[in-house]
Each structure stands twice: as structure tokens, then as C-alpha cells.
N, C-alpha and C. Protein backbone atom coordinates (compact mmCIF):
# COMPACT_ATOMS: atom_id res chain seq x y z
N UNK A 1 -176.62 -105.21 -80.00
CA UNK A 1 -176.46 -106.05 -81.16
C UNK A 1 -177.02 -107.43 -80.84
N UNK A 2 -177.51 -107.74 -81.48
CA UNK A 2 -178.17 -109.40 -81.87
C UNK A 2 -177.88 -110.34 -82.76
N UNK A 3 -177.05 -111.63 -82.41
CA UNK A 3 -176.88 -112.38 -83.18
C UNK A 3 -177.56 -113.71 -83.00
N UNK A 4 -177.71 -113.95 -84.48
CA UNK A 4 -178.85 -115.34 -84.96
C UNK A 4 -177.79 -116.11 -85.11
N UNK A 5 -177.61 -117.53 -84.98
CA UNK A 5 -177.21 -118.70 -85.18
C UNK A 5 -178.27 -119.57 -85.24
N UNK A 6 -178.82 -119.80 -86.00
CA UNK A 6 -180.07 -120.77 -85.77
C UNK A 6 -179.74 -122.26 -86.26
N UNK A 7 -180.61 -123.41 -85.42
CA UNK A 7 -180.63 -124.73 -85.59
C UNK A 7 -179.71 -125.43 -86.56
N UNK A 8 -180.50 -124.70 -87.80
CA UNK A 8 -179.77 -125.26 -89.33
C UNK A 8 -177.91 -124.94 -88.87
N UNK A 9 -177.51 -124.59 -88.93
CA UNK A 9 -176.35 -123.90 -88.51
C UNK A 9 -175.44 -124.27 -88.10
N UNK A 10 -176.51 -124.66 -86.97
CA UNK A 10 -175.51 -125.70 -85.48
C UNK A 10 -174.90 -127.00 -86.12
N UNK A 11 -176.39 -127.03 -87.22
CA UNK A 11 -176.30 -128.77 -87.34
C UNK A 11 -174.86 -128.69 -89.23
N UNK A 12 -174.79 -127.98 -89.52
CA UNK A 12 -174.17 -127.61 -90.17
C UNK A 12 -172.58 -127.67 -90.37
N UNK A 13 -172.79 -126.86 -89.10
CA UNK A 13 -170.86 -126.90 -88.30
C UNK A 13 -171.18 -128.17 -88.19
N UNK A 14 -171.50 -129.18 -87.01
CA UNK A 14 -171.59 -130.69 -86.90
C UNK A 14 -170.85 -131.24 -87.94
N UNK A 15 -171.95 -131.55 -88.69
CA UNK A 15 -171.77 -132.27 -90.48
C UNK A 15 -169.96 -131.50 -90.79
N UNK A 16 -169.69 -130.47 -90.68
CA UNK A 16 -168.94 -129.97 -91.56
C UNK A 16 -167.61 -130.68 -90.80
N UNK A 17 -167.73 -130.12 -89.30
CA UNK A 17 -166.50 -131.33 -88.10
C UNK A 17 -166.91 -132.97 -88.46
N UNK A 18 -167.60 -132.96 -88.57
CA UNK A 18 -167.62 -134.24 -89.09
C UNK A 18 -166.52 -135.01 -90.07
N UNK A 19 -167.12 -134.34 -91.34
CA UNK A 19 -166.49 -134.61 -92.65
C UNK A 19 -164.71 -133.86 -92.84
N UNK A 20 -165.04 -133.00 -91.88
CA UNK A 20 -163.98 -132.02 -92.41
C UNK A 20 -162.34 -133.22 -91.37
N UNK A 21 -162.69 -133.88 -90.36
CA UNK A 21 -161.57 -134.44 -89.58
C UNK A 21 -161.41 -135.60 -90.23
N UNK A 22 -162.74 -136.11 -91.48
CA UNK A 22 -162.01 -137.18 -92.43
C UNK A 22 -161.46 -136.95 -93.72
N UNK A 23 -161.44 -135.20 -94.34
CA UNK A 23 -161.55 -134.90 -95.92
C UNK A 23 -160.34 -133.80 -95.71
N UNK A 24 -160.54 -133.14 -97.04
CA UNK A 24 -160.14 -132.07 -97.22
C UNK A 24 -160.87 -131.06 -97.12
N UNK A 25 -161.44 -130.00 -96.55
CA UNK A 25 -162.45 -128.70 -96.58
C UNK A 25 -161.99 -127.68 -96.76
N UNK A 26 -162.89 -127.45 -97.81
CA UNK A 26 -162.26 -125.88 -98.69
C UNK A 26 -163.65 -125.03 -98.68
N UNK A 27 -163.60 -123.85 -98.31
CA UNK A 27 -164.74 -122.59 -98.77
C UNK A 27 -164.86 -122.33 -99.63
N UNK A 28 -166.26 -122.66 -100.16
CA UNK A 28 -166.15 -122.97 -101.66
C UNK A 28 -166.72 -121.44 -101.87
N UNK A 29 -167.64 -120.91 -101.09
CA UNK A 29 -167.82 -119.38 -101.88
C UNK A 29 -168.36 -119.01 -100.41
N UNK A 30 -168.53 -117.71 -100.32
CA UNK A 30 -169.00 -116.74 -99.33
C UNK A 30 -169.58 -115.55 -99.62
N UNK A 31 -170.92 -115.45 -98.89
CA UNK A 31 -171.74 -114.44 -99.54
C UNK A 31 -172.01 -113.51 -98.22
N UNK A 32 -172.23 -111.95 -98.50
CA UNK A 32 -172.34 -110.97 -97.38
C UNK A 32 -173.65 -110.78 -97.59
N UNK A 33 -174.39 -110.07 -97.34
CA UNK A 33 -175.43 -109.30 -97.02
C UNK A 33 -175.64 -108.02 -96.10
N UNK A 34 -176.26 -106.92 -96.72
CA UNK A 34 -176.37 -105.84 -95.44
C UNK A 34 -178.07 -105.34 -96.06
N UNK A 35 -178.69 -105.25 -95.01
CA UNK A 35 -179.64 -104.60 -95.42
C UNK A 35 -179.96 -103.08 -93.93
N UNK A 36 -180.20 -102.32 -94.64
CA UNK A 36 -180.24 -100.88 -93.72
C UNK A 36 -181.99 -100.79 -93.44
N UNK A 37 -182.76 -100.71 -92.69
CA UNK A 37 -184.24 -100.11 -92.49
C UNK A 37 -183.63 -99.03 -91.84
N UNK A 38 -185.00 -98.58 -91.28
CA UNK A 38 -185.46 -97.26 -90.73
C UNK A 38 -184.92 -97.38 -89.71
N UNK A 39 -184.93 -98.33 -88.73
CA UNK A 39 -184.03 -98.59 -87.57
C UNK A 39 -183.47 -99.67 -86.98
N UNK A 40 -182.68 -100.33 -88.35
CA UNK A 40 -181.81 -101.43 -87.97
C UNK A 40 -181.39 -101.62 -89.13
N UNK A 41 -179.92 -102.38 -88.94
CA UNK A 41 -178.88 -102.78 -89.90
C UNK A 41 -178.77 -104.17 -90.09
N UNK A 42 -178.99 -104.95 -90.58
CA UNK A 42 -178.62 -106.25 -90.52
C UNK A 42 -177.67 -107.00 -91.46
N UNK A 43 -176.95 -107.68 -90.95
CA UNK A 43 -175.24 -108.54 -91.58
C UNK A 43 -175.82 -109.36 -91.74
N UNK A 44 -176.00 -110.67 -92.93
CA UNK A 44 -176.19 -111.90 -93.32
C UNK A 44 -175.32 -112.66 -93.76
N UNK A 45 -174.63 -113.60 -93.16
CA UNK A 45 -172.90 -114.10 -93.28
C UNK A 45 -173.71 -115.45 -93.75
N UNK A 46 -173.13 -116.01 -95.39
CA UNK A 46 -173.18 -117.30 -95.89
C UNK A 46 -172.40 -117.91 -96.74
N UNK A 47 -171.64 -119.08 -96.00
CA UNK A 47 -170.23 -119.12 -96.38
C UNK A 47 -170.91 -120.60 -97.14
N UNK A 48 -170.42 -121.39 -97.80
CA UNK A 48 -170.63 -122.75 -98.62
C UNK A 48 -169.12 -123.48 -98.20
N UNK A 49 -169.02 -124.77 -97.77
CA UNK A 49 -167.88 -125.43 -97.31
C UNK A 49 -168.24 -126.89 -98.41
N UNK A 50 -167.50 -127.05 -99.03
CA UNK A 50 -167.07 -128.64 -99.63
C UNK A 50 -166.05 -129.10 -98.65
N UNK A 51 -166.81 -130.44 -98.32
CA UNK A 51 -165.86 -131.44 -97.65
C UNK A 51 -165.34 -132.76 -98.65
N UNK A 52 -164.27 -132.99 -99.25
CA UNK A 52 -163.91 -133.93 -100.02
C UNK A 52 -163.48 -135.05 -99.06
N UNK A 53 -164.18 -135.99 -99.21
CA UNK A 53 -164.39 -137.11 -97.65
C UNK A 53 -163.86 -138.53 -98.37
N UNK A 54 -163.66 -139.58 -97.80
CA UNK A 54 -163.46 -140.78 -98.37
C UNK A 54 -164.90 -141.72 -97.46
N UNK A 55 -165.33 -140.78 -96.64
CA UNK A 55 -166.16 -141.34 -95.92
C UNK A 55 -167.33 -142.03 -96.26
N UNK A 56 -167.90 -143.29 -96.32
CA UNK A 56 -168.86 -144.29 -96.54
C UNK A 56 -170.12 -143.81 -96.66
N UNK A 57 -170.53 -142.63 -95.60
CA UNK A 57 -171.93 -142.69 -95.49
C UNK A 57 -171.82 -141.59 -96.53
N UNK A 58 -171.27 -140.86 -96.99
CA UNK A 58 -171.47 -139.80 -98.20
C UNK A 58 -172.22 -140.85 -99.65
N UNK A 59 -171.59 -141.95 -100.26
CA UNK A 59 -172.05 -143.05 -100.86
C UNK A 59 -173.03 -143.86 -100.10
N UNK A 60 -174.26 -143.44 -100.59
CA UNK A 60 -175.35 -144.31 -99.92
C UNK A 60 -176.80 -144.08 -100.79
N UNK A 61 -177.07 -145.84 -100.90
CA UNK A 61 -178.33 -146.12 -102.04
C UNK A 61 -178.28 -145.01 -103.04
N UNK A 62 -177.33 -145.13 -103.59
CA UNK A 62 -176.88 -144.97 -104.82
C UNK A 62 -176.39 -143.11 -104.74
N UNK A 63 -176.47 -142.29 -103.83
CA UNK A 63 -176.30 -141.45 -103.78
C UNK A 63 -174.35 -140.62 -103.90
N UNK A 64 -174.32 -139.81 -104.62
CA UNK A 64 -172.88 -139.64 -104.30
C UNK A 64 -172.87 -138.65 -104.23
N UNK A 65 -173.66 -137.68 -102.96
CA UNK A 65 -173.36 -136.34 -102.23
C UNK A 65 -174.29 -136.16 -101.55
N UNK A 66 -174.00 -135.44 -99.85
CA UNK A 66 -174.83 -135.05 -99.19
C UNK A 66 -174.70 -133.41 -98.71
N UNK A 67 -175.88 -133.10 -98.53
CA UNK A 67 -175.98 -131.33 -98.07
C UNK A 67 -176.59 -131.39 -97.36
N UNK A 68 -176.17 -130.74 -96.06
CA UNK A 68 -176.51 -130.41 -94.67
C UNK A 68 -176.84 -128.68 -94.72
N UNK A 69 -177.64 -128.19 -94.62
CA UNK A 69 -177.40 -126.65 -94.38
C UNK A 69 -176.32 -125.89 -95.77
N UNK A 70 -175.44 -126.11 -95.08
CA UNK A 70 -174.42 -124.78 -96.05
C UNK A 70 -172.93 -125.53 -96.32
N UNK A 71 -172.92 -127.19 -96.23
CA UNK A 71 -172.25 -127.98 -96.05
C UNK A 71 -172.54 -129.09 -97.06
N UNK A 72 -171.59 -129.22 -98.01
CA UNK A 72 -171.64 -130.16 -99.03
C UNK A 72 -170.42 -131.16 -98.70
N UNK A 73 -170.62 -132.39 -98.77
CA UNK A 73 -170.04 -133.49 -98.75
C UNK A 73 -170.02 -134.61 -99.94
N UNK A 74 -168.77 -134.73 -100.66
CA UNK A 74 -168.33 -135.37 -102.04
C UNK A 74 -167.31 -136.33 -101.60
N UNK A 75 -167.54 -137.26 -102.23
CA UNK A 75 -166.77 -138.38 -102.42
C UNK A 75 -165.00 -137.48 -102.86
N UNK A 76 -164.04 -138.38 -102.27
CA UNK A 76 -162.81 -137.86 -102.65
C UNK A 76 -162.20 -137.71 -104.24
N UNK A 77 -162.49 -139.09 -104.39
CA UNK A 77 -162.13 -139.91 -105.52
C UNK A 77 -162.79 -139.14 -106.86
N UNK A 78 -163.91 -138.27 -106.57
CA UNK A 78 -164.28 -137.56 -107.85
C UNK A 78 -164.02 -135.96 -108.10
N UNK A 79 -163.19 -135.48 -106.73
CA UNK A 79 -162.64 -134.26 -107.29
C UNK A 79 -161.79 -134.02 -108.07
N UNK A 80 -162.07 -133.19 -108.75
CA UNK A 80 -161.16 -132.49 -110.48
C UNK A 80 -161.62 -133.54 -111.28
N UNK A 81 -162.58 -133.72 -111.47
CA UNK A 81 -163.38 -134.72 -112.28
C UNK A 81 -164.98 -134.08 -112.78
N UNK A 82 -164.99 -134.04 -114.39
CA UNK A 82 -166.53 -133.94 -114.68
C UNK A 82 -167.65 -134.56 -113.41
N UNK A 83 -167.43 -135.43 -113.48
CA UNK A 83 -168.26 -136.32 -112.33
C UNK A 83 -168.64 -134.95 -111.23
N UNK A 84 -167.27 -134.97 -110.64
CA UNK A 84 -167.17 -134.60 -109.36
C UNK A 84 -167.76 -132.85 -109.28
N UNK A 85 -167.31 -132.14 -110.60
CA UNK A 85 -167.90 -130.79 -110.68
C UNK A 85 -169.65 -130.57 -111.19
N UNK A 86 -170.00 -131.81 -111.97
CA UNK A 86 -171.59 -132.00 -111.82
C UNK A 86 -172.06 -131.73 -110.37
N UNK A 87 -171.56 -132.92 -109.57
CA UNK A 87 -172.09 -133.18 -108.02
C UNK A 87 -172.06 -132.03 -107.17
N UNK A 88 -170.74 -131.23 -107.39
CA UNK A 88 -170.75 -130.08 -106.62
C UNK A 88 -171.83 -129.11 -107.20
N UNK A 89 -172.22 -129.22 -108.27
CA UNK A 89 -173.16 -128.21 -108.54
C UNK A 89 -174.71 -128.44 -108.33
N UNK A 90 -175.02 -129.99 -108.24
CA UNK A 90 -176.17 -130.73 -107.78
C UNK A 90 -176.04 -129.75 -106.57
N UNK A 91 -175.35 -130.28 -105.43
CA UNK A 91 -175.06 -130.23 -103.82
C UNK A 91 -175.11 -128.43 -103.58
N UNK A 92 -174.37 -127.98 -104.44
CA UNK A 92 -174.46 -126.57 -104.39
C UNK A 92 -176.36 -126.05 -104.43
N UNK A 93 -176.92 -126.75 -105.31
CA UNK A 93 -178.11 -125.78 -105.55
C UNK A 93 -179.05 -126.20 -104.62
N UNK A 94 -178.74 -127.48 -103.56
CA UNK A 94 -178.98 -127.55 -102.52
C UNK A 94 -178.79 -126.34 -101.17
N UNK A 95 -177.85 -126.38 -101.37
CA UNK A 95 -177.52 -125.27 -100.72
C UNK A 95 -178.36 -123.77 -101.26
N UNK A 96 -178.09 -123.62 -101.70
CA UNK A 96 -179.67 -122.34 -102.26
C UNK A 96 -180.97 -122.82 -102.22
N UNK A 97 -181.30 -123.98 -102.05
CA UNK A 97 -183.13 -124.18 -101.56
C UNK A 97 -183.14 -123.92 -99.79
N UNK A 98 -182.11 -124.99 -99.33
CA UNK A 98 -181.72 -124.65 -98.24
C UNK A 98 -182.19 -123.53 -97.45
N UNK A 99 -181.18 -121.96 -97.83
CA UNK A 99 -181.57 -120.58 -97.44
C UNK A 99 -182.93 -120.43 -98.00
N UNK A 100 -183.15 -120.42 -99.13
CA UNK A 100 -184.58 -120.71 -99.36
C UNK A 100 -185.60 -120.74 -98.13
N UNK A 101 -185.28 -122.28 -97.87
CA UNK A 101 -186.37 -122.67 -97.14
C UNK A 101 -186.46 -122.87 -95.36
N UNK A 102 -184.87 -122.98 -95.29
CA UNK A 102 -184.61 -123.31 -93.85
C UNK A 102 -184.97 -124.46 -93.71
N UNK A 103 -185.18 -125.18 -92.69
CA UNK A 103 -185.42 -126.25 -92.16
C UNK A 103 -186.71 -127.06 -92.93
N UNK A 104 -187.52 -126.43 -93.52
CA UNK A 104 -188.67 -126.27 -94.29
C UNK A 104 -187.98 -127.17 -95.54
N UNK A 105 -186.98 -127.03 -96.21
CA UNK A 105 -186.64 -127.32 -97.52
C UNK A 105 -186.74 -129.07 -97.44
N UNK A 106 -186.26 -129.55 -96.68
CA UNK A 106 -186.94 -131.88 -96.38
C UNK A 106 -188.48 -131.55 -96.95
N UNK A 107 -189.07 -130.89 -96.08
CA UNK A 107 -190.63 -131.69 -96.58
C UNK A 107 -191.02 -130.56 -97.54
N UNK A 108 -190.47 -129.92 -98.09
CA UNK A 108 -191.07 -129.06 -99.05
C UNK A 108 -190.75 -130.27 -100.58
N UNK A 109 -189.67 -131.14 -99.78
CA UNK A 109 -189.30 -131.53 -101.23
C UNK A 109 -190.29 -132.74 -101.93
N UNK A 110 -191.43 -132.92 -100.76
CA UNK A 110 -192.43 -133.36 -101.92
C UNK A 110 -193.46 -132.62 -102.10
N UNK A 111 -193.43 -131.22 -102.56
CA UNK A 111 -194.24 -131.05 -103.53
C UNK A 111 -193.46 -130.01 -104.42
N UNK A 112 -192.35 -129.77 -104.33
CA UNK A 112 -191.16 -128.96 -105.12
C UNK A 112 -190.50 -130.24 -105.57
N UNK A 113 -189.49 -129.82 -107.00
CA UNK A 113 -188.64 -130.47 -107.69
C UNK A 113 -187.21 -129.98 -107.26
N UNK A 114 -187.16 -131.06 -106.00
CA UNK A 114 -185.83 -130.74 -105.63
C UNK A 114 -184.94 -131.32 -106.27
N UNK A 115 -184.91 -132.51 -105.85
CA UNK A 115 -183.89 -133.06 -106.96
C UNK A 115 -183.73 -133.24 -108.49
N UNK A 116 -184.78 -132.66 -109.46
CA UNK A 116 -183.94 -132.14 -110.37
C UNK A 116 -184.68 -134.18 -111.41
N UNK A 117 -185.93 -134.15 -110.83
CA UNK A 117 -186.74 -135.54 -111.35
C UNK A 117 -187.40 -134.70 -112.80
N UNK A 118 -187.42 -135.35 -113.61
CA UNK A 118 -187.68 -137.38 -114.06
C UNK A 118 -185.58 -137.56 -113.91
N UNK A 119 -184.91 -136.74 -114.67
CA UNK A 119 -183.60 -136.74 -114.81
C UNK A 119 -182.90 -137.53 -113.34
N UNK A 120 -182.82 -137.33 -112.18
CA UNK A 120 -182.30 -137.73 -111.47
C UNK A 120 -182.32 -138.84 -110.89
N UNK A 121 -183.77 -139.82 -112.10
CA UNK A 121 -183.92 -141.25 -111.74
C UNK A 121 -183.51 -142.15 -112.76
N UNK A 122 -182.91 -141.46 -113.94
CA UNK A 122 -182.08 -141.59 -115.44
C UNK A 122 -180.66 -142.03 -115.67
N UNK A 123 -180.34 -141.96 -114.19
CA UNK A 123 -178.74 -141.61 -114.29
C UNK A 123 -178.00 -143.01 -115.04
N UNK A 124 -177.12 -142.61 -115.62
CA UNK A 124 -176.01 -144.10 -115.90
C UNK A 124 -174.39 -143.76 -116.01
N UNK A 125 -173.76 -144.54 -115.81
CA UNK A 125 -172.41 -144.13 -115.01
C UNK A 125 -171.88 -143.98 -116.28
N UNK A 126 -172.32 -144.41 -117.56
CA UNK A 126 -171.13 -143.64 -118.83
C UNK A 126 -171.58 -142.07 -119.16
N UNK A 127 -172.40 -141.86 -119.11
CA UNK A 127 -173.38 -140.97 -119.74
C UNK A 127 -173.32 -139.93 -118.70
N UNK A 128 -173.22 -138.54 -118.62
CA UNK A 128 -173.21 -137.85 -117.75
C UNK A 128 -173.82 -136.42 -117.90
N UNK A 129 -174.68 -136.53 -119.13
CA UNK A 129 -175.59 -135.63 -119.05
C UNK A 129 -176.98 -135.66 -118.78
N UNK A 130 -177.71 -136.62 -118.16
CA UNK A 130 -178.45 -136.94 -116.94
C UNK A 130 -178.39 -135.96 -115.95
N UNK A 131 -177.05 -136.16 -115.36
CA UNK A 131 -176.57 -135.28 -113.96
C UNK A 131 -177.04 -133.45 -114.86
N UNK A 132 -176.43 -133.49 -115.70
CA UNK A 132 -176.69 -131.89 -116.29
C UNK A 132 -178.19 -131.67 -116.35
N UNK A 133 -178.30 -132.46 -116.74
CA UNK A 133 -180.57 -132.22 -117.02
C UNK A 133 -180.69 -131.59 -115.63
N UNK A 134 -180.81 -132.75 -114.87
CA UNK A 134 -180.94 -133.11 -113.06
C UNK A 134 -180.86 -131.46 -112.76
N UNK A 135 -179.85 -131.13 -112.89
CA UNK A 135 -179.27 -129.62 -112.43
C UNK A 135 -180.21 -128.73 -112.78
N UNK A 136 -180.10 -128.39 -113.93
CA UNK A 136 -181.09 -127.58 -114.45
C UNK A 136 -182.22 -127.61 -114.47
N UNK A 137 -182.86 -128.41 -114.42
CA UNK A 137 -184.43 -129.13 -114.18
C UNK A 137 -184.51 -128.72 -112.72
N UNK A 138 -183.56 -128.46 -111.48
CA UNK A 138 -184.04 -128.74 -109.97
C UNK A 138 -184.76 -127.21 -109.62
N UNK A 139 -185.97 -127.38 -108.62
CA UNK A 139 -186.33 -126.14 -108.12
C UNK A 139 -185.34 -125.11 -107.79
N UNK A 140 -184.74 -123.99 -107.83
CA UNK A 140 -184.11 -123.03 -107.05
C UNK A 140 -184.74 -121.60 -106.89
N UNK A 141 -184.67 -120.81 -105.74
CA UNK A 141 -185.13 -119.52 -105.63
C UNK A 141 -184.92 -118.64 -107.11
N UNK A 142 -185.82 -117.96 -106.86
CA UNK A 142 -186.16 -116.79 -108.07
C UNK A 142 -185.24 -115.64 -107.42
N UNK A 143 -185.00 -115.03 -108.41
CA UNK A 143 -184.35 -113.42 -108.06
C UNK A 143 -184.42 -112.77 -107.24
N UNK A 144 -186.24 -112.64 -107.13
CA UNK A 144 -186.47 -111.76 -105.94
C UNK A 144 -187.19 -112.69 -104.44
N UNK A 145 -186.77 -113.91 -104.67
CA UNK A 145 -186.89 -114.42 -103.36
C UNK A 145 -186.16 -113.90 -102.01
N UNK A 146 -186.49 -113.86 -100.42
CA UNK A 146 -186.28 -113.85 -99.64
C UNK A 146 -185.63 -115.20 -98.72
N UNK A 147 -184.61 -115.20 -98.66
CA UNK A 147 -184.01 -116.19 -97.81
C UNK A 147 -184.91 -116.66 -96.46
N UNK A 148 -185.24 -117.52 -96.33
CA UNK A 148 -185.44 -117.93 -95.30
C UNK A 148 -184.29 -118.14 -94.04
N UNK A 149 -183.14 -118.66 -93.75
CA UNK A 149 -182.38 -118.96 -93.59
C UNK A 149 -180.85 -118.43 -93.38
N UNK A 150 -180.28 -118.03 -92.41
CA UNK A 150 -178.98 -117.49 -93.06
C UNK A 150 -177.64 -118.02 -91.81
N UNK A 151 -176.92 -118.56 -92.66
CA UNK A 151 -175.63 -119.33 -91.51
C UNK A 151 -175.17 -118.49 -90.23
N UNK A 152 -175.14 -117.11 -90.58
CA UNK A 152 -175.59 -116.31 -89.07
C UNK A 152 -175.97 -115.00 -89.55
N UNK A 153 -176.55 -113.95 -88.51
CA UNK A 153 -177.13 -112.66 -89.26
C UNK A 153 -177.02 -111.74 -87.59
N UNK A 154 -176.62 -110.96 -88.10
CA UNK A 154 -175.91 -109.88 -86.94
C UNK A 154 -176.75 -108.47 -87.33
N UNK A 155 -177.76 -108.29 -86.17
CA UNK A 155 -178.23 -106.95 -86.28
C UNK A 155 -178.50 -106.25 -85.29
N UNK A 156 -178.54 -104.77 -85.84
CA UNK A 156 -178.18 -103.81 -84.51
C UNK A 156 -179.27 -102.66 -84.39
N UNK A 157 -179.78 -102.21 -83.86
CA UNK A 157 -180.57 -100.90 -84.23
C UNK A 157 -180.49 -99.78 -83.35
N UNK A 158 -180.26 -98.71 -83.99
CA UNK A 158 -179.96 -97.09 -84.16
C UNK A 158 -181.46 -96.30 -83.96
């Protein structure tokens, strides 16, 4: 048996001990994978963690969420809040370019619509369907895309 933990991953857990010894951290969803070939099985384990942080560097030049890998980090003060369930869903679809792209997904993001532009340079703090455009407007994998990426992947061959 062979198991992957790759880079993204490492740096992932990090971010997540990070945030998680100043917040609250909850698993926000978890996804399996099995795929069978001709002679091998492979497990694809991808779990999504929200860290609800009070922590400073999460708020920065104007930003109010960061995604590391498979690790979303939100301001405290906007959970159970419209606000706060926009952001998780911004941060979330981060997390799906992410596997997407792997490590690849930073510099892919200038010539992909990652963040979810013209909308995500619109924003105003009464108004909060900006953030909704933003969302829907952002690049994410197609149906039949292939993950690049996976928080760990366990395979064996027969």
C-alpha cells in the first residue's frame, strides 16, 4: 500500500493548527473517493475544515477570508451571518480550484477568474450581493474534471 500526503497538505494541517488553537474548527464537509483499475485501487480522502478565528491576519487589505489547501479561515464575528455564509462559500470554491489545480491554482490565478472579478472589486459593506455575483462569476472545475490534488490518497495494487 502507498500513501500520498503531498506538500499542499502538510501546509494545510499547518494553517489549520494554526487557526484552529485560536478559533473554533468544525469539518465542514468530507468527500471519499475510490477508483478500481485493472490493477490498483485507489482511496481519495478530502475533508474541508472552517476555522472561525478572531485572528488579525485572516482581515487583511481588505480581505475577510483565507484558503490554504482544504482549510478555510473566517473571521469569528461573521459566523451565522449572511456575511459570514457568502464568505464561506467564496473560501469554499477555493477549495475546489485548489484540488483542481494543486499547488498550480496561485499562478493559474492570473489567467483564470479566480476570484470571481469585475464583482469582487465592487464590493460595499451595505450591499451584499456583490459577494453573490463574486461567487458565481468565480472559475470552478467542470463535471468531468480530474483533481489534481487530494488531502491524502491511499493505493494498493492486486
Amino acid at each position: 500500500m502507498r500513501i500520498e500526503f503531498p506538500l499542499l497538505s502538510i501546509l494545510s494541517l499547518a494553517v489549520l493548527l494554526f487557526f484552529g488553537l485560536q478559533g473554533d474548527v468544525e469539518l465542514y464537509s468530507w468527500e471519499v473517493g475510490i477508483s478500481v483499475c485493472s490493477d490498483e485501487v485507489r482511496v481519495t480522502v478530502d475533508p474541508t475544515w472552517v476555522a472561525w478565528t478572531d485572528a488579525s491576519i485572516v482581515q487583511y487589505q481588505g480581505h475577510s477570508g483565507v484558503c490554504v489547501g482544504n482549510v478555510v479561515a473566517l473571521p469569528i464575528e461573521f459566523r451565522d451571518t449572511q456575511l459570514g455564509d457568502l464568505l464561506l462559500w467564496h473560501e469554499t470554491n477555493h477549495v475546489l480550484q485548489n484540488r483542481a489545480f494543486g499547488l498550480l491554482a496561485l499562478p493559474l490565478s492570473l489567467f483564470l477568474n479566480i476570484e470571481g472579478r469585475p464583482f469582487y472589486d465592487e464590493g460595499s459593506a451595505g450591499d451584499l450581493s456583490w459577494l453573490q455575483h463574486c461567487n458565481n462569476s468565480m472559475w470552478l472545475p467542470p463535471p468531468f474534471w480530474i483533481d489534481q490534488w487530494h488531502f491524502i490518497s491511499l493505493r494498493t495494487r492486486y
